[in-house]
N, C-alpha and C. Protein backbone atom coordinates (compact mmCIF):
# COMPACT_ATOMS: atom_id res chain seq x y z
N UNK A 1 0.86 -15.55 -9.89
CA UNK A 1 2.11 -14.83 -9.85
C UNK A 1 2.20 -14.07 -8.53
N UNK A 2 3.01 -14.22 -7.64
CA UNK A 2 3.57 -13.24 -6.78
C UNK A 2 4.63 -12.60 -6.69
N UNK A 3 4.48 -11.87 -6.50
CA UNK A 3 5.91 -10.57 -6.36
C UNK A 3 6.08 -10.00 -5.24
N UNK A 4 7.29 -10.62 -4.97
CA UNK A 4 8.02 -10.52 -3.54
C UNK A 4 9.14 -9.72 -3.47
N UNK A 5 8.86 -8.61 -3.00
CA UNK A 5 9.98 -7.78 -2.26
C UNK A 5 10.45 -7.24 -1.31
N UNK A 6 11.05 -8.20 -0.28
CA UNK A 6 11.40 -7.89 1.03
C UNK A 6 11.88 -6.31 1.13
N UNK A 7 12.68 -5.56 0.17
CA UNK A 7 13.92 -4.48 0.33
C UNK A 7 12.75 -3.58 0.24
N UNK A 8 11.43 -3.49 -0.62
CA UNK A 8 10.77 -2.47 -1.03
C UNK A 8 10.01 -2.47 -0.17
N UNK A 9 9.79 -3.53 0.77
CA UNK A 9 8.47 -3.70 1.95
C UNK A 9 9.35 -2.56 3.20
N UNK A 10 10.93 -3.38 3.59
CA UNK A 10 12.29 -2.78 4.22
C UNK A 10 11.36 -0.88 4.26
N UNK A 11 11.56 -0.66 2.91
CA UNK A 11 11.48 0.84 2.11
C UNK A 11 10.97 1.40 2.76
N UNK A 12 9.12 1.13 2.77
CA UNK A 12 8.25 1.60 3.66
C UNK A 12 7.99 1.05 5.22
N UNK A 13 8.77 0.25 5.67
CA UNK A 13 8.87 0.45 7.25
C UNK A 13 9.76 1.53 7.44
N UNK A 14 10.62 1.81 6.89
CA UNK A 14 11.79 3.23 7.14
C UNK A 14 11.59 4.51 6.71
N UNK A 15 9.78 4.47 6.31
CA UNK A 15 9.79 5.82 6.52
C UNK A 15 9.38 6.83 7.81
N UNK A 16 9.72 8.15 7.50
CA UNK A 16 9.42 8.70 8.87
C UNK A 16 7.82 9.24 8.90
N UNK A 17 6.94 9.00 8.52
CA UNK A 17 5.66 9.33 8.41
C UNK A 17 4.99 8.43 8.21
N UNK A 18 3.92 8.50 8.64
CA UNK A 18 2.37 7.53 8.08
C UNK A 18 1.97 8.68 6.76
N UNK A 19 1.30 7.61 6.02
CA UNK A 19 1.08 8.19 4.93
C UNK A 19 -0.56 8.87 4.89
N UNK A 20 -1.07 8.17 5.86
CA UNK A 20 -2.50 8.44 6.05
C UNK A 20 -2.42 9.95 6.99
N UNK A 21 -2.37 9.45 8.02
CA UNK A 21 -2.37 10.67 9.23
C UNK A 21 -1.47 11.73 9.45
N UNK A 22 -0.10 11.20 8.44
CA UNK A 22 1.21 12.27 8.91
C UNK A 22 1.89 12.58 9.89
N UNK A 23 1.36 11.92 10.63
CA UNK A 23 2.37 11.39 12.40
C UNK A 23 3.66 11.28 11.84
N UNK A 24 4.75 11.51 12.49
CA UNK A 24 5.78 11.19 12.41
C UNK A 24 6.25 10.17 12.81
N UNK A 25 6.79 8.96 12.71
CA UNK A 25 6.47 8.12 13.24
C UNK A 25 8.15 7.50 12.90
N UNK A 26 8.98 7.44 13.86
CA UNK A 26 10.58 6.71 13.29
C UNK A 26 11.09 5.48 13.03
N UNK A 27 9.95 4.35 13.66
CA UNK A 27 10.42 3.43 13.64
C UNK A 27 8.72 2.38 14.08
N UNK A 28 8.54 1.30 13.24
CA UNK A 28 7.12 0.78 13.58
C UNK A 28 6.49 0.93 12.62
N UNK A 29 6.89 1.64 11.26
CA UNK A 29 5.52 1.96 10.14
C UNK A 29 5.32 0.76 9.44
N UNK A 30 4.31 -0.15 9.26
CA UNK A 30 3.57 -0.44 8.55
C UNK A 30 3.33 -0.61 6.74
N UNK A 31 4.11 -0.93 6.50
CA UNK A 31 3.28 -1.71 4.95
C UNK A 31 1.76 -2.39 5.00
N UNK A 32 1.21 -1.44 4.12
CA UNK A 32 0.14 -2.43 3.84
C UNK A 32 -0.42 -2.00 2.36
N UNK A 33 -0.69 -3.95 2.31
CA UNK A 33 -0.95 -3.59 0.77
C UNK A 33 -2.39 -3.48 0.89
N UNK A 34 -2.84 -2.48 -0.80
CA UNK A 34 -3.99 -1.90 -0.94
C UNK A 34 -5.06 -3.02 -1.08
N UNK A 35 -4.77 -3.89 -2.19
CA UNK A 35 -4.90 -4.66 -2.35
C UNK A 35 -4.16 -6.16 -1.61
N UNK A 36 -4.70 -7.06 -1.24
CA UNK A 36 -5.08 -7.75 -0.07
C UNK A 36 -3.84 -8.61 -0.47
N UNK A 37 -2.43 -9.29 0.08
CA UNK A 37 -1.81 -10.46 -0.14
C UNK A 37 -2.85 -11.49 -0.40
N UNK A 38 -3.58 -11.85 0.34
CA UNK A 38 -4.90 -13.11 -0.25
C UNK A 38 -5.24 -13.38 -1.37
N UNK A 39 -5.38 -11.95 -1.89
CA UNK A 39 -5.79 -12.02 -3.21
C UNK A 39 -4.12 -12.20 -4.30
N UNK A 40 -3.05 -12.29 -3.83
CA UNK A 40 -2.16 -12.26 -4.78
C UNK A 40 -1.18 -11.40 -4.28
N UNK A 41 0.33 -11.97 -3.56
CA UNK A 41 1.22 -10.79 -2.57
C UNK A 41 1.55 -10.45 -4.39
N UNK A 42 1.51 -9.02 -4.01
CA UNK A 42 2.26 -7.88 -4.69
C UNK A 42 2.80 -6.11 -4.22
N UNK A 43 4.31 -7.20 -3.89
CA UNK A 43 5.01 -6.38 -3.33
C UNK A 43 5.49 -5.16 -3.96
N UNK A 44 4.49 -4.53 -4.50
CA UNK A 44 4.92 -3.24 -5.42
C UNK A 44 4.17 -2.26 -4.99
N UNK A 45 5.13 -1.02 -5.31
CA UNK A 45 5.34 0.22 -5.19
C UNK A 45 3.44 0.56 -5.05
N UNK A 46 2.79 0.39 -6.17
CA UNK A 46 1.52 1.55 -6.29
C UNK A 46 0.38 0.53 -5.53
N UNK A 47 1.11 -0.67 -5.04
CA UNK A 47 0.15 -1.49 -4.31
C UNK A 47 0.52 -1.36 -2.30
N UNK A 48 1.16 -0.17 -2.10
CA UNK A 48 1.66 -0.18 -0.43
C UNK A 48 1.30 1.29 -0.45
N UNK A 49 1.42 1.41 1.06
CA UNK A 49 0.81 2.69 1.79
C UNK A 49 1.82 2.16 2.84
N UNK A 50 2.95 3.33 3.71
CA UNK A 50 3.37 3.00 4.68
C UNK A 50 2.55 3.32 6.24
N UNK A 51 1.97 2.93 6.54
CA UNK A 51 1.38 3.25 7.76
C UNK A 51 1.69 2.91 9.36
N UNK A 52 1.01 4.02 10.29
CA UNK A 52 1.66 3.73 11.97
C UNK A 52 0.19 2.68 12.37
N UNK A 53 0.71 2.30 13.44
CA UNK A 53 -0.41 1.11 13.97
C UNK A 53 -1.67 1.27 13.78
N UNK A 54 -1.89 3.02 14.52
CA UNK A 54 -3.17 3.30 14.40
C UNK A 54 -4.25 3.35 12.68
N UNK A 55 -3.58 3.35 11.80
CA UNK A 55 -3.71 3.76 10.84
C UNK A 55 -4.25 2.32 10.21
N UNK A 56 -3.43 1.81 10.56
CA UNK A 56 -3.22 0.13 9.65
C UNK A 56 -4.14 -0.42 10.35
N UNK A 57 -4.86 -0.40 11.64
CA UNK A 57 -5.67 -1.00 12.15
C UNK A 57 -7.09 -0.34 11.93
N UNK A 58 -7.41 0.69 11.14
CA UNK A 58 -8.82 1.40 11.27
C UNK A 58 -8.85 1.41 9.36
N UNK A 59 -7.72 1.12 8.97
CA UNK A 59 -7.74 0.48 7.22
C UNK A 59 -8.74 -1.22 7.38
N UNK A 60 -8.15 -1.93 8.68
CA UNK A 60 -8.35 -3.46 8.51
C UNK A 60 -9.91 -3.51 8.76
N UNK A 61 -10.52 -1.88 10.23
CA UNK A 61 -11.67 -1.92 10.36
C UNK A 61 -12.47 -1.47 9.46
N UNK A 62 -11.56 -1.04 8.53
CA UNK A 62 -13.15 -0.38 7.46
C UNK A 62 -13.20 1.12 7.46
N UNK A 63 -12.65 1.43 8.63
CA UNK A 63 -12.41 3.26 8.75
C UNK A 63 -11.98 4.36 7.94
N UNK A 64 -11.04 3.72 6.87
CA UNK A 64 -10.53 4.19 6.21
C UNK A 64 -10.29 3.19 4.86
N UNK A 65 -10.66 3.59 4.04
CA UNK A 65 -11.44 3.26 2.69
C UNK A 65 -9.84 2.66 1.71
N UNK A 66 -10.21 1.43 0.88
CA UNK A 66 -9.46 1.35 -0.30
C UNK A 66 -9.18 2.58 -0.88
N UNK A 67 -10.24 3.41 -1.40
CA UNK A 67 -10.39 3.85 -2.48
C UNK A 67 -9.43 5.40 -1.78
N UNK A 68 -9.34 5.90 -0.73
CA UNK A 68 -8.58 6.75 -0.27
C UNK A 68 -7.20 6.56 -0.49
N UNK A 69 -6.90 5.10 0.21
CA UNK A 69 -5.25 5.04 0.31
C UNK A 69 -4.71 4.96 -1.53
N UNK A 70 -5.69 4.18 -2.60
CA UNK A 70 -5.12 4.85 -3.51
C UNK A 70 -5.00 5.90 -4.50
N UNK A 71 -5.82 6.63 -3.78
CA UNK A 71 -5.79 8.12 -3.75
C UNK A 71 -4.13 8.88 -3.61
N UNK A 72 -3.86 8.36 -2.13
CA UNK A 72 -2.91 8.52 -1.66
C UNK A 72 -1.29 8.14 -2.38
N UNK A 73 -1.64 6.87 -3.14
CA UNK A 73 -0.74 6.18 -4.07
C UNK A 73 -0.28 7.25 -5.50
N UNK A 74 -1.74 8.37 -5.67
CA UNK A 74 -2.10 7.90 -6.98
C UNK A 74 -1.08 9.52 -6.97
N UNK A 75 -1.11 10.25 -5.55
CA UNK A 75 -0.20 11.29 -5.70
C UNK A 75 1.34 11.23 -5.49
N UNK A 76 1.33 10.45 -4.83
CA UNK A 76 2.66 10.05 -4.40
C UNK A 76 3.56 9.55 -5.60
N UNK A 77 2.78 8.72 -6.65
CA UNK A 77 3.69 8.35 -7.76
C UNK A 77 3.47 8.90 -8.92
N UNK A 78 2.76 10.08 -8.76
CA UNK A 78 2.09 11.24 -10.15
C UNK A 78 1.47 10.06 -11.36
N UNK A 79 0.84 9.12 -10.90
CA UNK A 79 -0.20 8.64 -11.75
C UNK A 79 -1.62 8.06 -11.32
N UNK A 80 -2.68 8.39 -12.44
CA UNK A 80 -4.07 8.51 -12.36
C UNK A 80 -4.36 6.67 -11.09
N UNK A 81 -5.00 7.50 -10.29
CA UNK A 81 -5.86 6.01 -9.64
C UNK A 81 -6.12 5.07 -10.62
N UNK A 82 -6.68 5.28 -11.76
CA UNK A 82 -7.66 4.35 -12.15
C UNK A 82 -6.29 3.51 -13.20
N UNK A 83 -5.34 4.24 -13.55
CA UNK A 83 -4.05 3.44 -14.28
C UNK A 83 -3.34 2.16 -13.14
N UNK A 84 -3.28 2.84 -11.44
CA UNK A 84 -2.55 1.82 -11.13
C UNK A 84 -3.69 0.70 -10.25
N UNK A 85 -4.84 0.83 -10.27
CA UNK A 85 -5.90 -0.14 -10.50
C UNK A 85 -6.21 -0.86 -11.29
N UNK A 86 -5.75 -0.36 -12.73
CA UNK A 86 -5.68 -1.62 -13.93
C UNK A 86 -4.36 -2.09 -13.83
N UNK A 87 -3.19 -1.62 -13.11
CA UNK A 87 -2.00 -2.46 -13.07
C UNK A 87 -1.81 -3.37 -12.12
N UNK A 88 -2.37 -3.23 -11.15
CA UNK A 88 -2.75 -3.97 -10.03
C UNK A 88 -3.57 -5.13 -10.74
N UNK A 89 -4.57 -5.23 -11.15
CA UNK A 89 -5.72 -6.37 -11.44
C UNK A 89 -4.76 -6.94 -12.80
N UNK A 90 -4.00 -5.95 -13.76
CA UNK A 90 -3.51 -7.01 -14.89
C UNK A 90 -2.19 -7.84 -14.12
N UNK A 91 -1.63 -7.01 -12.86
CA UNK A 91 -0.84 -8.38 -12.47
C UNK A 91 -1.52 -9.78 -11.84
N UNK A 92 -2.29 -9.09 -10.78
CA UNK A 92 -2.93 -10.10 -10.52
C UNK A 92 -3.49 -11.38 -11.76
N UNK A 93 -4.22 -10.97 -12.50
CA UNK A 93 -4.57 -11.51 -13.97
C UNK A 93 -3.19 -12.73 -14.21
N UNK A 94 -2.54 -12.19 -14.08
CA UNK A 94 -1.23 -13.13 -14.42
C UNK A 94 -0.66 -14.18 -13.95
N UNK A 95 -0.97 -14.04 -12.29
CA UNK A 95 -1.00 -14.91 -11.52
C UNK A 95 -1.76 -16.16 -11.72
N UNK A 96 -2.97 -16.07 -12.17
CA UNK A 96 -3.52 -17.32 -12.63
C UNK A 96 -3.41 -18.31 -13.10
């Protein structure tokens, strides 16, 4: 199963901040999902972090941890990490 949403990806390039660093950033931010398109595009909400270059490139090196950005998720949408980690893996699950 994949779930594709161009408008919600749109969403988080138009914001004015990185979500990691808090740069302000107006134009250039970054979607990236937490979980890997490879493993299954899911273009949803508790699976993106909007991020600026620098940010998205030291996520790809390892610099900055899975387990932070959905940290970051887990405040932003007032629910527990470990709920949208089982929603993440039961979509994935589905895909199969």
């Amino acid at each position: 199963m994949k779930i594709i949403d161009e408008q919600l990806l749109q969403e988080f390039r138009e914001k004015t901040s990185c979500e990691w660093c808090k740069r302000r950033i107006f134009t250039g931010l970054q979607p990236h999902h937490i979980f890997t398109r490879g493993a299954g595009r899911l273009d949803i909400r508790c699976n993106l972090v909007a991020l600026c270059i620098v940010c998205h490139g030291e996520v790809h090196a390892g610099v900055i941890m899975r387990e932070d950005l959905l940290t970051i998720v887990a405040v932003r949408e007032g629910t527990p990490q470990d709920e949208i980690e089982r929603e993440i893996y039961r979509l994935r699950r589905l895909r199969k």
